[in-house]
C-alpha atoms as a PDB file:
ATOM      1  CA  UNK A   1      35.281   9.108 -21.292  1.00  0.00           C
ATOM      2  CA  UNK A   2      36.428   6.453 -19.123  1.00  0.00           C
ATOM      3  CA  UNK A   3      33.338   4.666 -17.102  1.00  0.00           C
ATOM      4  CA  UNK A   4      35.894   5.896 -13.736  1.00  0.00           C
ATOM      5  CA  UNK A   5      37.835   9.011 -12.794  1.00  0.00           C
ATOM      6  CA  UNK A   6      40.470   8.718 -10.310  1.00  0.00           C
ATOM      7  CA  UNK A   7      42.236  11.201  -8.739  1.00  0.00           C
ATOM      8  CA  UNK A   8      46.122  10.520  -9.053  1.00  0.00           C
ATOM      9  CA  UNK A   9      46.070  12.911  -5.731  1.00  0.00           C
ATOM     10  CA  UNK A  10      43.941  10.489  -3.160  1.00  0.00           C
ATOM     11  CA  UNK A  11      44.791   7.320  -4.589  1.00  0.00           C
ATOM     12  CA  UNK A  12      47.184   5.129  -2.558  1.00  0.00           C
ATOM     13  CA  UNK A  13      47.063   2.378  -4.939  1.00  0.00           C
ATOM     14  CA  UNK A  14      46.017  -0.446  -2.415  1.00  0.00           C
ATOM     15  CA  UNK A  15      44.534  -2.225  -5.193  1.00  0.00           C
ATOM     16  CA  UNK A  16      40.490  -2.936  -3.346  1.00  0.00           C
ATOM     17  CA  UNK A  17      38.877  -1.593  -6.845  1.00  0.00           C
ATOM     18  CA  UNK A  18      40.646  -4.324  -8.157  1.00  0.00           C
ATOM     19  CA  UNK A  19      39.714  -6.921  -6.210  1.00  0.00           C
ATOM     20  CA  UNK A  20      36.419  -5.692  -6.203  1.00  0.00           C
ATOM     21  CA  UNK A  21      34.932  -5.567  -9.621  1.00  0.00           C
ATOM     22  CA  UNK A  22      33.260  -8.228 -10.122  1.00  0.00           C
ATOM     23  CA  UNK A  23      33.851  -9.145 -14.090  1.00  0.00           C
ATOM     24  CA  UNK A  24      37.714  -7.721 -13.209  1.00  0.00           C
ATOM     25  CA  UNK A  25      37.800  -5.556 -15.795  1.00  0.00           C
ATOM     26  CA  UNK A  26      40.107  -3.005 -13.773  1.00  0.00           C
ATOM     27  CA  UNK A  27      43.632  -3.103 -13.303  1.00  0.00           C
ATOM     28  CA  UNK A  28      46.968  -1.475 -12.074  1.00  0.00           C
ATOM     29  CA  UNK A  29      49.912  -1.905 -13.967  1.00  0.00           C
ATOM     30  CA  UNK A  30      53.496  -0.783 -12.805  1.00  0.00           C
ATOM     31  CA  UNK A  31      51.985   0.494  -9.639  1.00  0.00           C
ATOM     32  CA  UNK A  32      49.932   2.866 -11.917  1.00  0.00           C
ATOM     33  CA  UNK A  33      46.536   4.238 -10.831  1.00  0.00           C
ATOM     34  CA  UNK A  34      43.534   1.883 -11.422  1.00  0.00           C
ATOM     35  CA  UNK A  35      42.064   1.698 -14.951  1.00  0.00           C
ATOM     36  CA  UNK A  36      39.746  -0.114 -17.196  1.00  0.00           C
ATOM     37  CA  UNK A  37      41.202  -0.760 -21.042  1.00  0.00           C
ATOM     38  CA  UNK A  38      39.073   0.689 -23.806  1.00  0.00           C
ATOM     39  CA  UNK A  39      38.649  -2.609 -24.667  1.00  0.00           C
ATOM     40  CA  UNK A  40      36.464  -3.673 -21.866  1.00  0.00           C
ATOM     41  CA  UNK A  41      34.636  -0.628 -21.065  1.00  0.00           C
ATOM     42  CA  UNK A  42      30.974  -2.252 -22.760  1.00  0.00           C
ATOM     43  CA  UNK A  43      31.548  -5.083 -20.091  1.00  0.00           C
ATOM     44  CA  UNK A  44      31.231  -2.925 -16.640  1.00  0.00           C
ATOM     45  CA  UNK A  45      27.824  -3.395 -15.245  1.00  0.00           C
ATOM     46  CA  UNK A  46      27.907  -0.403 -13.348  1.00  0.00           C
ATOM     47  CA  UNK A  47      27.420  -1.722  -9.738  1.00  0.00           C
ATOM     48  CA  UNK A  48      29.968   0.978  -8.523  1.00  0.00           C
ATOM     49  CA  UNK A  49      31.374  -1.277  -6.310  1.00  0.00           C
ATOM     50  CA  UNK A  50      34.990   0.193  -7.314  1.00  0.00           C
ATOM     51  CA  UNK A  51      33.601   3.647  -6.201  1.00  0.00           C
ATOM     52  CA  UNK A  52      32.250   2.564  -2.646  1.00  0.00           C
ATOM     53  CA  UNK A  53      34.623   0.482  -1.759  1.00  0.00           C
ATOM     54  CA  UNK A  54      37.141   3.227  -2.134  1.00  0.00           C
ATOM     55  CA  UNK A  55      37.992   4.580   1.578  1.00  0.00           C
ATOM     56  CA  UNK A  56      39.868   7.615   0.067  1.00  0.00           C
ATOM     57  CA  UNK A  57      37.282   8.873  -2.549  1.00  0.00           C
ATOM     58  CA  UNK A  58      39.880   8.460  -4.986  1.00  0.00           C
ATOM     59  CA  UNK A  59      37.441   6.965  -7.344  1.00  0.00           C
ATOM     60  CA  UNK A  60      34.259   8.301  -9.310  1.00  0.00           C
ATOM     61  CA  UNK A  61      32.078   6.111 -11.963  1.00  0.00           C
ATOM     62  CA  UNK A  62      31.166   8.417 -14.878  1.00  0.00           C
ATOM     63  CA  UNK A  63      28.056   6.419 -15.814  1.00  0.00           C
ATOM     64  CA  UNK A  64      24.646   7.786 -15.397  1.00  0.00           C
ATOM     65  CA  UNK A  65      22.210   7.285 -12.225  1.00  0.00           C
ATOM     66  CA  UNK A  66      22.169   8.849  -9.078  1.00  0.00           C
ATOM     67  CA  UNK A  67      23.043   8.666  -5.464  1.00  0.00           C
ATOM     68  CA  UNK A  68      20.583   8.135  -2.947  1.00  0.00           C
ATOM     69  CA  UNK A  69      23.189   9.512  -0.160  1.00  0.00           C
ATOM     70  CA  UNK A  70      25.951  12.336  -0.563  1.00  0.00           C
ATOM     71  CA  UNK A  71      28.988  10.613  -0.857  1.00  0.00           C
ATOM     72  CA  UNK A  72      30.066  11.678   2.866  1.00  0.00           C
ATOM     73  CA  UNK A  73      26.878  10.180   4.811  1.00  0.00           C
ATOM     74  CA  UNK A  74      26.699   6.831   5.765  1.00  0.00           C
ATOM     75  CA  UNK A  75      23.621   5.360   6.279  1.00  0.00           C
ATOM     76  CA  UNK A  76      22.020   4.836   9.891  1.00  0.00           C
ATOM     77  CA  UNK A  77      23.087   1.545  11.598  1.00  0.00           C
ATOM     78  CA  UNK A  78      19.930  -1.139  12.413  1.00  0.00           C
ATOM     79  CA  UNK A  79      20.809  -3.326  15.512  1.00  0.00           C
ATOM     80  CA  UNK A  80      20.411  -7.267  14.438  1.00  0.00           C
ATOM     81  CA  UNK A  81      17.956  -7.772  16.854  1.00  0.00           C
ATOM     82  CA  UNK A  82      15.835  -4.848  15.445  1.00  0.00           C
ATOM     83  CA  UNK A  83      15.702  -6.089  11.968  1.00  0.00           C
ATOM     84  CA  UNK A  84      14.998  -9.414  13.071  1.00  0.00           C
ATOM     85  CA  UNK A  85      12.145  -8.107  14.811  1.00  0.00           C
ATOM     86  CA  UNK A  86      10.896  -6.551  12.064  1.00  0.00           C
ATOM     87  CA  UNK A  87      11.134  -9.280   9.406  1.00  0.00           C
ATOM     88  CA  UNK A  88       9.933 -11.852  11.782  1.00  0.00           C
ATOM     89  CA  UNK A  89       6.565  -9.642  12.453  1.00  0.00           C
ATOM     90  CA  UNK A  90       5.713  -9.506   8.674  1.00  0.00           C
ATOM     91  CA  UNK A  91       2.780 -10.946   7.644  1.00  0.00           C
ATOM     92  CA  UNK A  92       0.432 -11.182   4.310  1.00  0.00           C
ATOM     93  CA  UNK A  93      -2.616  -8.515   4.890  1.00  0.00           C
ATOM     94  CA  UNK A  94      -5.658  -9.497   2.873  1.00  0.00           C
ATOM     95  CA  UNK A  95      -8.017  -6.609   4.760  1.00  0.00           C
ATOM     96  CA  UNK A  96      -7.462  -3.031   3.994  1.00  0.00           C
ATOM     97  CA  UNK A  97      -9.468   0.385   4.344  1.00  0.00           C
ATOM     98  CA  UNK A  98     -10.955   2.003   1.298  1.00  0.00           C
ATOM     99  CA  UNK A  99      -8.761   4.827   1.839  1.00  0.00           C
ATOM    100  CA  UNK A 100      -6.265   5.094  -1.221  1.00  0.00           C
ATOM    101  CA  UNK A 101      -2.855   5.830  -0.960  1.00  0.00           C
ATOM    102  CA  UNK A 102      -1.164   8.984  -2.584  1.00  0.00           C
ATOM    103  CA  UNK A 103       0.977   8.597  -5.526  1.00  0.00           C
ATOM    104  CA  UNK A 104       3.744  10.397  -4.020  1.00  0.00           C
ATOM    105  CA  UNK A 105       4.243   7.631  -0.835  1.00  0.00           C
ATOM    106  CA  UNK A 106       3.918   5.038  -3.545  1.00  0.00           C
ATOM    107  CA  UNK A 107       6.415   6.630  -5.530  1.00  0.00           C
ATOM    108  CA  UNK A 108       8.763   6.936  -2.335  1.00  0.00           C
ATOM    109  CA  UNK A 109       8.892   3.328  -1.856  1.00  0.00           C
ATOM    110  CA  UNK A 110       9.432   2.398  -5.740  1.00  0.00           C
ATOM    111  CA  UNK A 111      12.214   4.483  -5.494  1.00  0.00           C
ATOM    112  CA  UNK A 112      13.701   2.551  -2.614  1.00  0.00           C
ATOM    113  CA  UNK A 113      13.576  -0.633  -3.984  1.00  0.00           C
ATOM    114  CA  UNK A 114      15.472   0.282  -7.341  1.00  0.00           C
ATOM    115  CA  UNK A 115      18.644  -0.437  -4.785  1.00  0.00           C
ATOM    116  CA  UNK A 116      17.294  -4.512  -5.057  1.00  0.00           C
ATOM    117  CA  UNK A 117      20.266  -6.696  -6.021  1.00  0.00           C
ATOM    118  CA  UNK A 118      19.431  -7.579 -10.140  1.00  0.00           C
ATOM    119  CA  UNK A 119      20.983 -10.183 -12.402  1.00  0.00           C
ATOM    120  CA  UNK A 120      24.395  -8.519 -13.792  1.00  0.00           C
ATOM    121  CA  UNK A 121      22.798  -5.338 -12.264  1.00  0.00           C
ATOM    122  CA  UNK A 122      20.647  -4.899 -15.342  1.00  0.00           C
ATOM    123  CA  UNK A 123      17.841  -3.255 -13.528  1.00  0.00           C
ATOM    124  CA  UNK A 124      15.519  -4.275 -16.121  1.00  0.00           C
ATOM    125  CA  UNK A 125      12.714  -4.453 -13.697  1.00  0.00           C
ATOM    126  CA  UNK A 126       9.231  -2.028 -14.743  1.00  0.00           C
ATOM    127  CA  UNK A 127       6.351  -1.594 -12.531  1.00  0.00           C
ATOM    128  CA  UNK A 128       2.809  -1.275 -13.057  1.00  0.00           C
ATOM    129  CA  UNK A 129       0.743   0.674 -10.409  1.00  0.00           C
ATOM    130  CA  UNK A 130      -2.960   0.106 -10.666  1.00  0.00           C
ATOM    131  CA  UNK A 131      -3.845   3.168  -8.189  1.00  0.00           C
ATOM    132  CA  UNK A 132      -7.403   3.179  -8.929  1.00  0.00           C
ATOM    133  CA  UNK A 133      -9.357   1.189  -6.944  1.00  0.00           C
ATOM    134  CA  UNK A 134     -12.083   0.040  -9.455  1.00  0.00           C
ATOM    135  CA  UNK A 135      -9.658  -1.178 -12.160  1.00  0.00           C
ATOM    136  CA  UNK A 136      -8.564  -3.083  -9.404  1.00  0.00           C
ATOM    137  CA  UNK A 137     -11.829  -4.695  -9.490  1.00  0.00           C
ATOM    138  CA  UNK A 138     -12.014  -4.941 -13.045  1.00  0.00           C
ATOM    139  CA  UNK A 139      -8.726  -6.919 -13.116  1.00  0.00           C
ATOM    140  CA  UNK A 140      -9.985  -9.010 -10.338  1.00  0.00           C
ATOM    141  CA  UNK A 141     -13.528  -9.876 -12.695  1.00  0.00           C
ATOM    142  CA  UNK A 142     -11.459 -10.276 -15.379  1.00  0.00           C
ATOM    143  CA  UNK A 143      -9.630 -12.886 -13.386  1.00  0.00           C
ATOM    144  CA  UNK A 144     -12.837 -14.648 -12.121  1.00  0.00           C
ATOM    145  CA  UNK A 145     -14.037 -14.955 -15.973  1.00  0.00           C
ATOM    146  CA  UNK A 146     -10.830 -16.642 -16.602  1.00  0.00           C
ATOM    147  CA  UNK A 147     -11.093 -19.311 -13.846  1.00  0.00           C
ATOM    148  CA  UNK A 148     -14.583 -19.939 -14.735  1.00  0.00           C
ATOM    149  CA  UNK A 149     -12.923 -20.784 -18.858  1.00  0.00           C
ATOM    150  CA  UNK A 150     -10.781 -22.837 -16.828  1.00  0.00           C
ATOM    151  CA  UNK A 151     -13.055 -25.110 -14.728  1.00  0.00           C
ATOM    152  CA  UNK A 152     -15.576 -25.216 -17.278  1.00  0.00           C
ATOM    153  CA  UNK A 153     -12.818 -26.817 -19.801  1.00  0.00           C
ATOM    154  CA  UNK A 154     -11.013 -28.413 -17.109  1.00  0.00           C
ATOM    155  CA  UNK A 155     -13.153 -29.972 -14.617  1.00  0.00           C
ATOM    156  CA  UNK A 156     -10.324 -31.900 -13.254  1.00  0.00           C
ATOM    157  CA  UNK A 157      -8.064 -28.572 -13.367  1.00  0.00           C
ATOM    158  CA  UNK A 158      -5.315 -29.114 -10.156  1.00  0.00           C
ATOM    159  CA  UNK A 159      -7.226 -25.524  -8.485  1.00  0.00           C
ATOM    160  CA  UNK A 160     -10.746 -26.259  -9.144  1.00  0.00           C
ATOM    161  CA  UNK A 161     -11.391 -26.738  -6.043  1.00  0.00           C
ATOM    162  CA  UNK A 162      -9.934 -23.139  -5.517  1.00  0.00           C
ATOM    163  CA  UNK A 163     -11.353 -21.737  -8.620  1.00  0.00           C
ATOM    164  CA  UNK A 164     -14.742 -22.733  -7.910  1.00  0.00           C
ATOM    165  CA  UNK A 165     -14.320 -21.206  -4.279  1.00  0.00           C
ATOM    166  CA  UNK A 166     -13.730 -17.622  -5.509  1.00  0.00           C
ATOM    167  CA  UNK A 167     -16.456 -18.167  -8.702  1.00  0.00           C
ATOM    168  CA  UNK A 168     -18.488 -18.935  -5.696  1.00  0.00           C
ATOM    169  CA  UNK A 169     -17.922 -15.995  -3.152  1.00  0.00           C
ATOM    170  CA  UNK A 170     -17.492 -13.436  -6.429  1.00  0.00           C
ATOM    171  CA  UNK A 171     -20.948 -14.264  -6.918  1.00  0.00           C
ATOM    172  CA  UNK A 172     -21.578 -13.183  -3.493  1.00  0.00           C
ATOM    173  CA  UNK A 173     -20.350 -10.260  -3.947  1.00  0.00           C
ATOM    174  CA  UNK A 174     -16.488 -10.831  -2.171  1.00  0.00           C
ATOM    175  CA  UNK A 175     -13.557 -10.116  -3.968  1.00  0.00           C
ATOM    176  CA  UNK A 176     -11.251 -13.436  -3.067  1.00  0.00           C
ATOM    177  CA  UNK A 177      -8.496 -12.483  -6.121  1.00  0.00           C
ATOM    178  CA  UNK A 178      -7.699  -8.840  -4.937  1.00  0.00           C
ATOM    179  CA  UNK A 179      -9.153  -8.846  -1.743  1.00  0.00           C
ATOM    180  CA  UNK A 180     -10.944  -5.548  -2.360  1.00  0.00           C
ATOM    181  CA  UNK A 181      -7.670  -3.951  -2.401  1.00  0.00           C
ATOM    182  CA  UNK A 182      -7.387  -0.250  -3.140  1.00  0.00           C
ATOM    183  CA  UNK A 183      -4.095  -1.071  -5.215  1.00  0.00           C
ATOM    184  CA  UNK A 184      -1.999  -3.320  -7.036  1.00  0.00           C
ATOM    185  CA  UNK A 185       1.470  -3.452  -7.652  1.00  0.00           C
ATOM    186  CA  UNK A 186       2.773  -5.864 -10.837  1.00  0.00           C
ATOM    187  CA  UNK A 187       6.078  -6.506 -11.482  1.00  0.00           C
ATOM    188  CA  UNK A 188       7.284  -6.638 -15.099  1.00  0.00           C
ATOM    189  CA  UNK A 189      10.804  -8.301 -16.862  1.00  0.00           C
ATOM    190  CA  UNK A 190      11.889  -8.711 -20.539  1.00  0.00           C
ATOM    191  CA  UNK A 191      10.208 -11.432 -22.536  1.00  0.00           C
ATOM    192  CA  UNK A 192      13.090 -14.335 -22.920  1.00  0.00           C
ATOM    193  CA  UNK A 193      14.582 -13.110 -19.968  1.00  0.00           C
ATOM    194  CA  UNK A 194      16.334 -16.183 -18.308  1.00  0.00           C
ATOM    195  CA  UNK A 195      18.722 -14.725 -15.361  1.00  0.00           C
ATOM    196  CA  UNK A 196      16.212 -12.144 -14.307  1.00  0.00           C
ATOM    197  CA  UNK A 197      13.270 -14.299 -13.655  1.00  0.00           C
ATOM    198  CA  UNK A 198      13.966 -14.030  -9.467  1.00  0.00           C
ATOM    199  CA  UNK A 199      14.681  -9.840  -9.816  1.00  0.00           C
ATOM    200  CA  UNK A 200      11.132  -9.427  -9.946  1.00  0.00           C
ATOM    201  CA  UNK A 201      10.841 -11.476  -7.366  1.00  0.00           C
ATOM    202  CA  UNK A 202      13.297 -10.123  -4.930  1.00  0.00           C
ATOM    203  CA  UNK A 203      12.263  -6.461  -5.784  1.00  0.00           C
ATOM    204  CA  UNK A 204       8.424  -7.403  -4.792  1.00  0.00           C
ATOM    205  CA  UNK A 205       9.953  -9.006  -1.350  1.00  0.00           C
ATOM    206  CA  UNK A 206      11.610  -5.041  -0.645  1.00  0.00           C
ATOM    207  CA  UNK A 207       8.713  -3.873  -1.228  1.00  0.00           C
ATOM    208  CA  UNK A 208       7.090  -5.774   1.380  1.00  0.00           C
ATOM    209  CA  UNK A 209       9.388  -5.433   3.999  1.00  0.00           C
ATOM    210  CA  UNK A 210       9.294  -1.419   2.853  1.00  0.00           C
ATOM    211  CA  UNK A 211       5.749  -1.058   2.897  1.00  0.00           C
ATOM    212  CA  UNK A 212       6.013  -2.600   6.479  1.00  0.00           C
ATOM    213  CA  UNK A 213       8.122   0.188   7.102  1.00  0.00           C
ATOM    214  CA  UNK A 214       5.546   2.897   6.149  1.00  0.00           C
ATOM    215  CA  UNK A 215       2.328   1.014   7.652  1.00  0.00           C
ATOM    216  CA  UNK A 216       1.089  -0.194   4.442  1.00  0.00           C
ATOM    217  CA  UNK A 217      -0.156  -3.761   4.282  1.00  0.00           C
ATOM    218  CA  UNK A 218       0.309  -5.945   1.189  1.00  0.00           C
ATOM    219  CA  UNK A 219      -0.059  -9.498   0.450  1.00  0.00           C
ATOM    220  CA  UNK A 220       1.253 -11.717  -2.700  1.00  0.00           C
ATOM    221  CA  UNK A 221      -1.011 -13.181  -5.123  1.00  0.00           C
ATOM    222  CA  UNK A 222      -0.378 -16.609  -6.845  1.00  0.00           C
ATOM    223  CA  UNK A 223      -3.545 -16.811  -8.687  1.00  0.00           C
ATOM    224  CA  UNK A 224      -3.620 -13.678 -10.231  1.00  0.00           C
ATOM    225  CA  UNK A 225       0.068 -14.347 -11.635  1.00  0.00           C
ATOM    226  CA  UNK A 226      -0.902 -17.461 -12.950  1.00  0.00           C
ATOM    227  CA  UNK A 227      -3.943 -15.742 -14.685  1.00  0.00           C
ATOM    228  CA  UNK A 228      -1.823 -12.740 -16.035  1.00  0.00           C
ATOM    229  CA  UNK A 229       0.586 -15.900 -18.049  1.00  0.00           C
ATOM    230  CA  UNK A 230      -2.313 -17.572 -19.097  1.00  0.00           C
ATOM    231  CA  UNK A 231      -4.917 -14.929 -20.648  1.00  0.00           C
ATOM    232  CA  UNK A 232      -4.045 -12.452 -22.835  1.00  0.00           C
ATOM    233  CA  UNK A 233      -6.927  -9.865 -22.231  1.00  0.00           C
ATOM    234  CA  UNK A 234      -6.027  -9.529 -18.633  1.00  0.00           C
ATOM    235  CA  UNK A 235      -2.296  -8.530 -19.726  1.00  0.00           C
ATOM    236  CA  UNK A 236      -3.989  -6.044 -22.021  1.00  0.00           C
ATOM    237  CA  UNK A 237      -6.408  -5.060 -19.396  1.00  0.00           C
ATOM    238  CA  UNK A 238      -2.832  -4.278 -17.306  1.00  0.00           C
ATOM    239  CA  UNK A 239      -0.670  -2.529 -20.239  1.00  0.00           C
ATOM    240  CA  UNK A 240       1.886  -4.787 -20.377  1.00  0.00           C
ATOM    241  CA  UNK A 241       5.337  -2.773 -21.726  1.00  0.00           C
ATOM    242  CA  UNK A 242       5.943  -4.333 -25.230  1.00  0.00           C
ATOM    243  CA  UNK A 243       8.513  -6.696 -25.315  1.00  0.00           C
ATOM    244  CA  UNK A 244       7.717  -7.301 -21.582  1.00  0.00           C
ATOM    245  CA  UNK A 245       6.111  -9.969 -18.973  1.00  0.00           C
ATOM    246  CA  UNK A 246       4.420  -9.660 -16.424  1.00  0.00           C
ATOM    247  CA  UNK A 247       5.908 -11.896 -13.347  1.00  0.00           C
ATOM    248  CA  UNK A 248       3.952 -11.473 -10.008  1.00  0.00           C
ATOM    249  CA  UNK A 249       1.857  -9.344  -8.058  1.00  0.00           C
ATOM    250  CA  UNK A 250       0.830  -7.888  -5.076  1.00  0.00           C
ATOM    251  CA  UNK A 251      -2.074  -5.780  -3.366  1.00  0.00           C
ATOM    252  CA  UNK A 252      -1.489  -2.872  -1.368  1.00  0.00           C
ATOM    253  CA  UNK A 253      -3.255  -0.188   0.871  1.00  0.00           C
ATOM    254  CA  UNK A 254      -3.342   0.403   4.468  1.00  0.00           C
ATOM    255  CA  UNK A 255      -4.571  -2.165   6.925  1.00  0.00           C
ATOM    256  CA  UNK A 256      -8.494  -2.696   7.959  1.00  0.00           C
ATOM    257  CA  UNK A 257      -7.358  -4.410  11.231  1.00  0.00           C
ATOM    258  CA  UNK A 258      -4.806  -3.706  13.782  1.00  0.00           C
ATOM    259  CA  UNK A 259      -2.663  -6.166  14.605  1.00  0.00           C
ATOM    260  CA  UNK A 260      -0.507  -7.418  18.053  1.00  0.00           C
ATOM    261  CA  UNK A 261       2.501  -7.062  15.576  1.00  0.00           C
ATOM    262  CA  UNK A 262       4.001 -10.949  17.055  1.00  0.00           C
ATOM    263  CA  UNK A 263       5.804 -13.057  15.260  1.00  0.00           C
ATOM    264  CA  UNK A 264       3.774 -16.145  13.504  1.00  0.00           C
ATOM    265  CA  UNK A 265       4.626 -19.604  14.454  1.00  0.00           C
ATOM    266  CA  UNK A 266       6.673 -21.240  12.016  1.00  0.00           C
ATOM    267  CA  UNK A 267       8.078 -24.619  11.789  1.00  0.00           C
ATOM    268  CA  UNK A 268      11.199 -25.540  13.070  1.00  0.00           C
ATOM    269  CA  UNK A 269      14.898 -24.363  11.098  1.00  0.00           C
ATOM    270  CA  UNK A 270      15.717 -27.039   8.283  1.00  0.00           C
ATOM    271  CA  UNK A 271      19.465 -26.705   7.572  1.00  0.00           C
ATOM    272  CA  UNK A 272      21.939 -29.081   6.256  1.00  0.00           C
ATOM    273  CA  UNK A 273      25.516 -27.988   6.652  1.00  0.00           C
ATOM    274  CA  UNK A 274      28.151 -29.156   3.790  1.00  0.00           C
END
């Protein structure tokens, strides 16, 4: 079966699916309805572009996955000012209540951010949930073992001066890798992946603007990420997918501390126009 259907009844030929695949591997010859040659079938990338761009419904895709929306409802509209509000008034949470979050809400905004843009739509992205809250902590001490390899070897190392901060404050019983967080959320791409290094990476910045959305706090964490590439029994503590890496992390859970909700101050735009 052809990766699109298209019904010889609704079709006007005007051509958009054309125009709109991106590796233009659909075409209309002799004014005949849209296809896509045997031939080239193994090079869509299924971003169903040719299907939603179709006013008249003329077109279905025939490859697996499925629709978030019925194909007659449109999604709300969000006023510019209103999102701008809302992305300006994010900010990185390092304080949250002990109070876990259920699997299903977790699962509910997972689900949204499938719908991130990928590299050549390969939607290779897998996540790792660490739900429970003292493997959490045991990730974090694994951490704090590996920073104290690292000084100890290093003395010079570019981050003692970090390292030694949260050696310091672990031994005072504060958590300053995970921040006590009830959960963590790791982001995972193929091993030799080279265009799909940033999906991770834009996936994880949905999630933070969707979390947002649902009250949940989160904040990135650099030093964890560069401890998950650089020792080999924290990936195992984390059950890396074989034939995967992990790429960056976040923590999760609802907020400690209410917040005005403001914008931060940030420094002035830097743009250069070509």
């Amino acid at each position: 079966m052809s990766n699109i259907t298209v019904n010889p009844e609704t079709c006007t030929k005007c051509g958009v699916c054309v125009r709109v695949c991106p590796v233009s591997i659909i075409s209309m010859k002799e004014s005949k309805l849209p296809m896509i040659a045997k031939d080239l079938e193994d090079k869509c990338i299924k971003c169903g572009h040719c299907e939603i761009f179709c006013l008249f419904n003329a077109l279905e895709t025939n490859f697996e996955g499925e629709y978030p929306l019925s194909m007659n409802e449109r999604a709300s509209d969000i006023k510019p000012d209103q999102l701008a509000r809302f992305v300006q008034t994010r900010r990185s949470i390092r304080h949250y209540r002990k109070k876990p979050l259920k699997r299903e809400l977790i699962e509910q905004m997972l689900d949204v951010i499938r719908y991130s843009p990928t590299a050549a739509n390969s939607q290779k992205v897998k996540w790792i949930v660490v739900h429970d809250p003292e493997k959490v902590q045991m990730i974090a001490a694994h951490t704090v073992e590996w920073m104290k390899t690292e000084v100890e070897k290093r003395p010079n190392h570019p981050y003692s001066l970090q390292y030694n901060g949260i050696i310091r404050r672990w031994g005072l019983g504060e958590d300053a890798v995970c921040h006590s967080a009830p959960h963590l959320l790791i982001a995972t791409i193929p091993e030799g992946s080279t265009w799909a290094k940033a999906d991770p990476i834009i996936a994880l910045s949905y999630f933070e603007l969707v979390a947002k959305g649902y009250g949940i706090a989160s904040c990135w964490n650099g030093f964890l990420k560069i401890a998950m590439e650089e020792f080999a029994p924290l990936r195992e503590e984390m059950g890396i997918p074989e034939g995967y890496m992990p790429s960056y992390a976040l923590t999760f859970g609802y907020p400690k501390q209410r917040s005005t909700m403001t914008a931060p101050k940030r420094n002035p735009l830097s743009i250069k126009w070509l």
